[in-house]
Protein backbone atom coordinates (compact mmCIF):
# COMPACT_ATOMS: atom_id res chain seq x y z
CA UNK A 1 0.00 0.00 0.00
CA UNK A 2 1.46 3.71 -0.92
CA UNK A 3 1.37 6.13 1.89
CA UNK A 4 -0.90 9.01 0.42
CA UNK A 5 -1.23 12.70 1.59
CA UNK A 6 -4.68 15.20 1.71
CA UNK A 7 -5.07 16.25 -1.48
CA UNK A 8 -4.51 19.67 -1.86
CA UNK A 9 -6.27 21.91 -4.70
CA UNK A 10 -3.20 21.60 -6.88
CA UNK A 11 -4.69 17.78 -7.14
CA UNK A 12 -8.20 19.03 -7.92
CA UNK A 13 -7.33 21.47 -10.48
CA UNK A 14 -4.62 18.82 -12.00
CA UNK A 15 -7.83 16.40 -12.80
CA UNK A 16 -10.76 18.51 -12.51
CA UNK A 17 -9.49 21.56 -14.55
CA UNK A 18 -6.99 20.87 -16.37
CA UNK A 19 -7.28 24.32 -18.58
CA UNK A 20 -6.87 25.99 -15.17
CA UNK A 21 -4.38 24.29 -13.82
CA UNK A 22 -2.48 23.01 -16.59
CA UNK A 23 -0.77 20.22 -15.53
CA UNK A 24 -0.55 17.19 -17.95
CA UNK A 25 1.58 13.54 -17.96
CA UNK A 26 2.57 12.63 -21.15
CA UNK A 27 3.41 9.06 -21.97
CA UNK A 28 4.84 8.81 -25.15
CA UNK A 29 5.27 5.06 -25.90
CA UNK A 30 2.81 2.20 -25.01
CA UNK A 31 3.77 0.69 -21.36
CA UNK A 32 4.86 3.71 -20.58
CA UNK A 33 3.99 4.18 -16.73
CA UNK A 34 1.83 7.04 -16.20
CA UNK A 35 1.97 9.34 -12.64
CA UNK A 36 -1.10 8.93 -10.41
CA UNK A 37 -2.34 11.69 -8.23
CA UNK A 38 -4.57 12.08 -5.30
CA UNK A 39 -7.90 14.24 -6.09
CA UNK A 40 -10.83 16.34 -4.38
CA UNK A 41 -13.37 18.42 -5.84
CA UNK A 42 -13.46 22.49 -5.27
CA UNK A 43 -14.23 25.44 -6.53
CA UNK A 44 -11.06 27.81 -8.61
CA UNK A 45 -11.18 30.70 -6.31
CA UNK A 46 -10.81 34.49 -7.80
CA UNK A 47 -6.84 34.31 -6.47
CA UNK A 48 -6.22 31.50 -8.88
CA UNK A 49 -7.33 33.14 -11.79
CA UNK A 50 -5.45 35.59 -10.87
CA UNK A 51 -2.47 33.25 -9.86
CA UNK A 52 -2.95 31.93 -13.76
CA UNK A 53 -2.89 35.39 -15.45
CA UNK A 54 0.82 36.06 -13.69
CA UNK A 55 2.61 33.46 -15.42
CA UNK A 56 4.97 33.62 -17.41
CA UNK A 57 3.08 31.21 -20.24
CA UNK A 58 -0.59 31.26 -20.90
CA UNK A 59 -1.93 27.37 -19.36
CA UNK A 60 -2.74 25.96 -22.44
CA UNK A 61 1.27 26.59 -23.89
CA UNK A 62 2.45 24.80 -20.85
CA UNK A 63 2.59 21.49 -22.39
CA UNK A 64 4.18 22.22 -25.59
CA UNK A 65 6.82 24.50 -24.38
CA UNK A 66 7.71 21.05 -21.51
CA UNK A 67 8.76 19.18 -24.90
CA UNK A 68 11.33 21.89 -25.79
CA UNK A 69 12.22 22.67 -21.90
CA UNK A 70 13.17 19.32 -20.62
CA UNK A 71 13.58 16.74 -24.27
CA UNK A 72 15.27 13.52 -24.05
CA UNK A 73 18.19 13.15 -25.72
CA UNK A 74 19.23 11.82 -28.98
CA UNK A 75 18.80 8.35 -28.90
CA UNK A 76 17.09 7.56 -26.30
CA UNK A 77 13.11 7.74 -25.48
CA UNK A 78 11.47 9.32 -22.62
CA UNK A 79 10.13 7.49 -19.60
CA UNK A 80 7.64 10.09 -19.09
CA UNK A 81 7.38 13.68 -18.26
CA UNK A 82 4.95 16.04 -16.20
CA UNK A 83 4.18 20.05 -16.71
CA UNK A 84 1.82 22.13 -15.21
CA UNK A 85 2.36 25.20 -12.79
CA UNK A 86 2.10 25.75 -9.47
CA UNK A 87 1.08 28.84 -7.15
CA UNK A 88 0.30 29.73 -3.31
CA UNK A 89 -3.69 29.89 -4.21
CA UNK A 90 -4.04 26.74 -5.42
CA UNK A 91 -1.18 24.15 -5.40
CA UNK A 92 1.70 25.03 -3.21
CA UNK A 93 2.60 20.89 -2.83
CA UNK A 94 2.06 19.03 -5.41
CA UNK A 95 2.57 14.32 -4.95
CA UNK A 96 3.16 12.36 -8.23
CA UNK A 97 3.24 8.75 -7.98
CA UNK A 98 4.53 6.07 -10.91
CA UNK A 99 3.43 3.28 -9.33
CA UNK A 100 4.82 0.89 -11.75
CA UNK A 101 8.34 2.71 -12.62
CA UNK A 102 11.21 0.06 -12.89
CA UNK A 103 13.57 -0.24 -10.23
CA UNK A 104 16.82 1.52 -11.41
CA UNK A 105 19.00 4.82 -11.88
CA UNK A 106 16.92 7.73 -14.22
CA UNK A 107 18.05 11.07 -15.17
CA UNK A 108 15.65 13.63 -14.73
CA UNK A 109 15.08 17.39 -15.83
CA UNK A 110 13.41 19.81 -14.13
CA UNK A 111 12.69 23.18 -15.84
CA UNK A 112 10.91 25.99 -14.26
CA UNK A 113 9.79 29.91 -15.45
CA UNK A 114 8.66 32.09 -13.34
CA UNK A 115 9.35 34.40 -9.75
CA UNK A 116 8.84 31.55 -7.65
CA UNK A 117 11.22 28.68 -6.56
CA UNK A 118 10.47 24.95 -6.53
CA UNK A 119 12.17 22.44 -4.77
CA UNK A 120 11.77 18.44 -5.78
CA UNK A 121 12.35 15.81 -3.70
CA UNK A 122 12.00 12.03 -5.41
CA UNK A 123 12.40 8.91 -4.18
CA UNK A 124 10.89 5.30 -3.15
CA UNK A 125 7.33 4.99 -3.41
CA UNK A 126 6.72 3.23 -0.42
CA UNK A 127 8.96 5.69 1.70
CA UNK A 128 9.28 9.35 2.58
CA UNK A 129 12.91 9.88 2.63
CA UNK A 130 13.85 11.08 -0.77
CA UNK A 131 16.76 9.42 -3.00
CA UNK A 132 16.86 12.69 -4.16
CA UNK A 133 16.33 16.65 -4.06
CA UNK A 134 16.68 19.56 -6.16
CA UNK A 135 15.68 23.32 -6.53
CA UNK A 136 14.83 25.43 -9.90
CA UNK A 137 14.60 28.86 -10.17
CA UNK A 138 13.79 30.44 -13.22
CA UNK A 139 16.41 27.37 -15.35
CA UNK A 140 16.79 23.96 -16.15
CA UNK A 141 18.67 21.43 -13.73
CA UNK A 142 19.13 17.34 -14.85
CA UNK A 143 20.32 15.18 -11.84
CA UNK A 144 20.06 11.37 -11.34
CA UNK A 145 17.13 9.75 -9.39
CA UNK A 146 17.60 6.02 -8.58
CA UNK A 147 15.40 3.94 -6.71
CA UNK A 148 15.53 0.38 -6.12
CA UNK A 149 11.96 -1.43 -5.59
CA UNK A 150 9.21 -0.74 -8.05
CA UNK A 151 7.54 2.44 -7.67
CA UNK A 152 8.72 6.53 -7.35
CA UNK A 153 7.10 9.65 -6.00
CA UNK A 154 7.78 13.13 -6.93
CA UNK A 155 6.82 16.12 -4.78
CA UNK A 156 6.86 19.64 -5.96
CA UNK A 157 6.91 22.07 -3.59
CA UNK A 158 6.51 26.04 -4.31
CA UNK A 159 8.22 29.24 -2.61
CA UNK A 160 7.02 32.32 -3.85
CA UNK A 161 5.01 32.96 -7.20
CA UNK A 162 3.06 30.96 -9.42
CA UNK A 163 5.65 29.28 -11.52
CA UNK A 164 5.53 26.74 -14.54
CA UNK A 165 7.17 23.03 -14.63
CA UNK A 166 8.18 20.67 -16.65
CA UNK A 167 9.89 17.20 -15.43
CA UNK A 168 10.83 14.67 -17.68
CA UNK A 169 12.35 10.81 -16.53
CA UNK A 170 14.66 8.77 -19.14
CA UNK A 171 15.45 5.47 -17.44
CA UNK A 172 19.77 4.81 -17.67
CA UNK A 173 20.94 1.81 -19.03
């Protein structure tokens, strides 16, 4: 069993409105595992409309401009990759879960735009301590992430404005 957190509104607004919020997985091959997250239902308030009309992309570019922020490279295919945004109003912490995610070393990319910092932490699925943490700041950072049972989690965390993301996972050989 996975060890789940409340939902916040970030988890609503991933599912429930995803023009608002503007988070989407992408899988791009078949078997592909694709990130689970926790929802709720709510109501966008007036701050997160106005939270949306600060950043730095309109929503509905967010996804497009995550395959030119954080692409694999040549040669090798992606594992999977997240994008979305993140602000105070409505999705300060955001959980992502691949439930079925090989056990093994992965390099990830983590691109953000915007005033406000985020920091990810990833690691085992069934276990809080992360294998590994980063922060992003208006650029693009790649680090490793390895993990050795079946299963990772990735938590977003935001400091400051509403900021954009893009993450993307390429499993190592």
């Amino acid at each position: 069993m996975t060890s789940t957190r409340t939902p916040t509104i970030a988890g609503v607004l991933i599912l429930a409105a995803l023009g608002l919020a503007g988070c989407s997985g992408e899988t791009p091959a078949p078997n592909t595992p694709a990130p689970t997250v926790s929802t709720a239902s709510a109501t966008p308030t007036s701050d997160a409309q106005s939270d949306e009309a600060s950043l730095p992309l309109p929503v509905d570019e967010i996804s497009d401009w995550a395959e030119t922020a954080v692409p694999p490279s040549e040669g090798t295919a992606l594992t999977g990759r997240l994008a979305g945004w993140l602000s105070q109003n409505t999705s300060p912490h955001q959980r992502n879960s691949f439930e079925t995610l090989p056990a093994g070393t992965y390099q990830a990319q983590l691109a953000c735009r915007g005033s406000g910092t985020i920091t990810l932490s990833a690691g085992e699925l069934d276990d809080d301590s992360a294998t590994a943490t980063t922060t992003c700041t208006n650029s693009t950072i790649a680090f490793d992430v390895s993990i050795a049972g079946t299963g990772m989690t990735i938590d977003l965390d935001l400091d400051g404005d509403p900021t954009i993301y893009a993450i993307s996972l390429i499993k190592m050989a």
